[in-house]
Protein backbone atom coordinates (compact mmCIF):
# COMPACT_ATOMS: atom_id res chain seq x y z
CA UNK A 1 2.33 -2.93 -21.70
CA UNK A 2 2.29 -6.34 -19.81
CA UNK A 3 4.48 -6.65 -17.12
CA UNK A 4 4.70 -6.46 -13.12
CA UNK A 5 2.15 -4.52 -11.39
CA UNK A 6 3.87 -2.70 -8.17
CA UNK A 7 2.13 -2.03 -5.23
CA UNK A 8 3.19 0.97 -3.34
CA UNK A 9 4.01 -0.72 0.71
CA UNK A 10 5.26 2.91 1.88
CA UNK A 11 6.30 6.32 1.01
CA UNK A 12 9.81 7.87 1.42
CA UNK A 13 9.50 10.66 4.23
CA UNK A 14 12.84 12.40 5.09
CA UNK A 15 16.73 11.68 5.47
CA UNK A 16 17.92 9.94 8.94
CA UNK A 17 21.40 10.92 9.71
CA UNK A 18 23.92 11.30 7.55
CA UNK A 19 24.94 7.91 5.97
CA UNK A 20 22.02 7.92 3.91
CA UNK A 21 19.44 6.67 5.75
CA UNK A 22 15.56 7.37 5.18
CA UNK A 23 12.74 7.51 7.32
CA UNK A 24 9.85 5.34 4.95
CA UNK A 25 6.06 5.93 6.44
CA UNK A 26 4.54 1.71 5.60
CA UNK A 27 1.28 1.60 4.01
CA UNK A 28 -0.49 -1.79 5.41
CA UNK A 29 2.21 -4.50 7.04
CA UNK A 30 3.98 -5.69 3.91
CA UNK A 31 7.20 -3.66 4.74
CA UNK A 32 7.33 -4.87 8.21
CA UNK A 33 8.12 -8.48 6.32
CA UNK A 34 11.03 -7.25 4.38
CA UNK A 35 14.55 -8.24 5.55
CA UNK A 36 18.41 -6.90 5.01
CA UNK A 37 18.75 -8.47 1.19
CA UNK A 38 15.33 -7.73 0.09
CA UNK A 39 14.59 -5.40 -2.98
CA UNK A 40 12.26 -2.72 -3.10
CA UNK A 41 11.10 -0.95 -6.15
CA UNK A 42 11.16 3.32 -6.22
CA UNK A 43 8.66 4.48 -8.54
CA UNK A 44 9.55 7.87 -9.53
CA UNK A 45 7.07 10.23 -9.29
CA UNK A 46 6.79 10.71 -13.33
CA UNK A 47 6.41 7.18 -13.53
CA UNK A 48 8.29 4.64 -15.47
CA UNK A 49 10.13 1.75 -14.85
CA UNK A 50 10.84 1.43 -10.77
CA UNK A 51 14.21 1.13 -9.82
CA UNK A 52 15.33 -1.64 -7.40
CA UNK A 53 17.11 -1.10 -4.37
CA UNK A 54 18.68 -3.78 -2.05
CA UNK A 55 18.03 -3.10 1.91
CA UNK A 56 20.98 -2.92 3.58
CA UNK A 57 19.46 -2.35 7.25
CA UNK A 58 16.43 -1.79 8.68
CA UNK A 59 15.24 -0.89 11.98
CA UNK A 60 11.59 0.54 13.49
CA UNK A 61 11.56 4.47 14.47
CA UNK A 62 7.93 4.55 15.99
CA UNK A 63 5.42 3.60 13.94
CA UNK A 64 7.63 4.28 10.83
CA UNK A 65 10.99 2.46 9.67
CA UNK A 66 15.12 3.59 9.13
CA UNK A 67 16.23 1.97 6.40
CA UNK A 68 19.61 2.34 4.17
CA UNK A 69 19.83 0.86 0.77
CA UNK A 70 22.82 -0.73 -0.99
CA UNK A 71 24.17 2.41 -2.96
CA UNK A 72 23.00 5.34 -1.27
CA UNK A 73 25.86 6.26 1.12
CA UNK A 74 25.24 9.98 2.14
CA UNK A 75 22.93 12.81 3.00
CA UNK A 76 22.62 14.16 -0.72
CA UNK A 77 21.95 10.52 -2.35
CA UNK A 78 18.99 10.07 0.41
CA UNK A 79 17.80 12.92 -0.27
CA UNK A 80 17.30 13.07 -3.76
CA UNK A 81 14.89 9.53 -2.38
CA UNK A 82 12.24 11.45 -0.57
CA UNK A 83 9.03 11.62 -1.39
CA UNK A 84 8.93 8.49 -3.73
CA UNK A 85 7.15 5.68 -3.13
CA UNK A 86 8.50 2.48 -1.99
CA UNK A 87 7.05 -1.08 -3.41
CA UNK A 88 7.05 -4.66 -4.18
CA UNK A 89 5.96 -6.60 -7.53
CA UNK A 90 2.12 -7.74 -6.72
CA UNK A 91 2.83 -11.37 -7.00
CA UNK A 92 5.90 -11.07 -3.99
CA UNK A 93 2.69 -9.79 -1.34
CA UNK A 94 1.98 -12.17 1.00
CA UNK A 95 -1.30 -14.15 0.69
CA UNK A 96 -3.92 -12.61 2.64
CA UNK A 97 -6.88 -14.05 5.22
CA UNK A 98 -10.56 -14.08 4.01
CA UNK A 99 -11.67 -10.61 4.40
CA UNK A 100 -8.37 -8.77 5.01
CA UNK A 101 -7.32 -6.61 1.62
CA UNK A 102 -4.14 -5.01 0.65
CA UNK A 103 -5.02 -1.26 -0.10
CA UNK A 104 -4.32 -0.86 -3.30
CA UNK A 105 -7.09 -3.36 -3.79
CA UNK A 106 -9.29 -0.93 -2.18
CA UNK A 107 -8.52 2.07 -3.92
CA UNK A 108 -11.14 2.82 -6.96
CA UNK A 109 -13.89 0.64 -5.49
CA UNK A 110 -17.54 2.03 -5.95
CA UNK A 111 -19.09 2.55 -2.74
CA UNK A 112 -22.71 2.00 -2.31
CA UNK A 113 -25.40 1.65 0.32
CA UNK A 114 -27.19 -1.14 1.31
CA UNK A 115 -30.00 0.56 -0.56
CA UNK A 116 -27.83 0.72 -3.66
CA UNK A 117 -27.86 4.78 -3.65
CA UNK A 118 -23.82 5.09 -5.05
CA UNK A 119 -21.86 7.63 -2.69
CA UNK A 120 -18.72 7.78 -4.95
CA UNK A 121 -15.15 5.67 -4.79
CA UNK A 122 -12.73 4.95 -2.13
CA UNK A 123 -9.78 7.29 -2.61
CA UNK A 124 -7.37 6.10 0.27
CA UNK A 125 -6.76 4.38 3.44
CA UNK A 126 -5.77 5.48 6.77
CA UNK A 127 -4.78 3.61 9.56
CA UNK A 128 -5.33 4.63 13.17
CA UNK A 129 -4.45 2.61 16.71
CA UNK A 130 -8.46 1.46 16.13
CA UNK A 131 -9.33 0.53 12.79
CA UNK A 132 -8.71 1.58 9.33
CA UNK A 133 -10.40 4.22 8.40
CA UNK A 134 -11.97 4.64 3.92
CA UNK A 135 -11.93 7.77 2.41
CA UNK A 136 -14.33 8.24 -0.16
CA UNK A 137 -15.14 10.59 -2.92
CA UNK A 138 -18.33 11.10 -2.83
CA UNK A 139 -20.45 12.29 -6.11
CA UNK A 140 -21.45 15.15 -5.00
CA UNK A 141 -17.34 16.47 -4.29
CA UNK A 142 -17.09 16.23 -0.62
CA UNK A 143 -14.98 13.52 1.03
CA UNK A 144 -16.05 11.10 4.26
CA UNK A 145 -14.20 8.70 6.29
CA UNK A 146 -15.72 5.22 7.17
CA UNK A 147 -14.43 3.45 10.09
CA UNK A 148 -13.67 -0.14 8.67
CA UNK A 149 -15.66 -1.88 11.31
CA UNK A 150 -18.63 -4.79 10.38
CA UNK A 151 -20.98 -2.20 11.57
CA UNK A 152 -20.27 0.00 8.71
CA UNK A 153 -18.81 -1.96 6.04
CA UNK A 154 -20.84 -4.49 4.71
CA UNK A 155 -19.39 -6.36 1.95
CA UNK A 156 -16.44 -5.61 -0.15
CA UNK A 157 -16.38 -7.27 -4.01
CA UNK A 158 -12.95 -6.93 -5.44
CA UNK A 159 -13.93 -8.65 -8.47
CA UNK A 160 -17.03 -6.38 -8.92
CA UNK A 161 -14.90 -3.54 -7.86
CA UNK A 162 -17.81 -2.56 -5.29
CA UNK A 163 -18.36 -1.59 -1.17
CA UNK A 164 -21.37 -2.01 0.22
CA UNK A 165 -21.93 0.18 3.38
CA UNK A 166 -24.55 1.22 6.12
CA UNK A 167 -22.88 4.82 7.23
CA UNK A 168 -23.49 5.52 10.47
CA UNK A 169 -26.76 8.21 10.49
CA UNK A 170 -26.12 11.38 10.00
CA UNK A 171 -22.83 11.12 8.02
CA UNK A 172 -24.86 11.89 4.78
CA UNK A 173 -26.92 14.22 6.19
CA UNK A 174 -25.05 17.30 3.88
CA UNK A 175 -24.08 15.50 0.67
């Protein structure tokens, strides 16, 4: 099925008052960009076709973000919201700088060693006051976080769908 590819920018965490309101968690900075007027996209959680929703305010709470949509005027219509994700068609993201990458570009990457021993895929991204941190899948079950520093990550080849990495020693000490 060809079509737009949506890329999740943040997830729907609770009500905020009782106007209908949610509290949406941003993945990366892409929601910080979107204005009063912009659309975003709710995937439902079965999948399907996303259903667009207009912003009709939006304001910072911490590191997250308040925001009311066109349509949803009370408690019981925001709630029946949380949990989903919310997102953006691929091709309205913002171009990025040489070696920055959206997440969902990082998500399913092989991740090697310099060596070329595989350790298993990136399965998410988290991001802390210091740098992001990968968490990977490893073969053998287990998970581990790498700190997204140049130290540790070495090269990453969307188009090969590949991260090379030097861990820091002792990380794979029990895989």
């Amino acid at each position: 099925m060809d079509g737009p590819r949506w890329v999740p920018v943040g997830k729907i965490l609770k009500t905020h008052g009782i106007h209908g309101a949610v509290v949406v968690a941003p993945y990366g900075d892409t929601l910080a960009r979107r204005r009063p007027g912009d659309r975003l996209f709710l995937q439902a959680p079965r999948g399907g076709v996303p259903r667009g929703l207009r912003i009709a305010e939006k304001r910072p709470l911490g590191a997250a973000w308040v925001i009311g949509f066109e349509g949803v005027e009370d408690l019981s219509a925001a709630r029946r919201l949380v949990g989903l994700d919310v997102g953006v068609p691929e091709e309205d993201l913002d171009p990025l700088e040489d070696g920055e990458y959206y997440h969902h570009q990082l998500v399913g990457l092989a991740v090697v060693t310099e060596a070329g021993v595989p350790l298993g895929r990136v399965v998410g991204v988290m991001e802390t006051k210091a740098h992001d941190l990968y968490a990977v899948a490893t073969d053998s079950g287990r998970e581990i976080l790498l700190p997204a520093v140049e130290e540790i990550i070495k090269q990453i080849d969307v188009a090969r769908g590949v991260m090379v990495v030097d861990p820091p020693e002792g990380l794979l000490d029990d895989l």
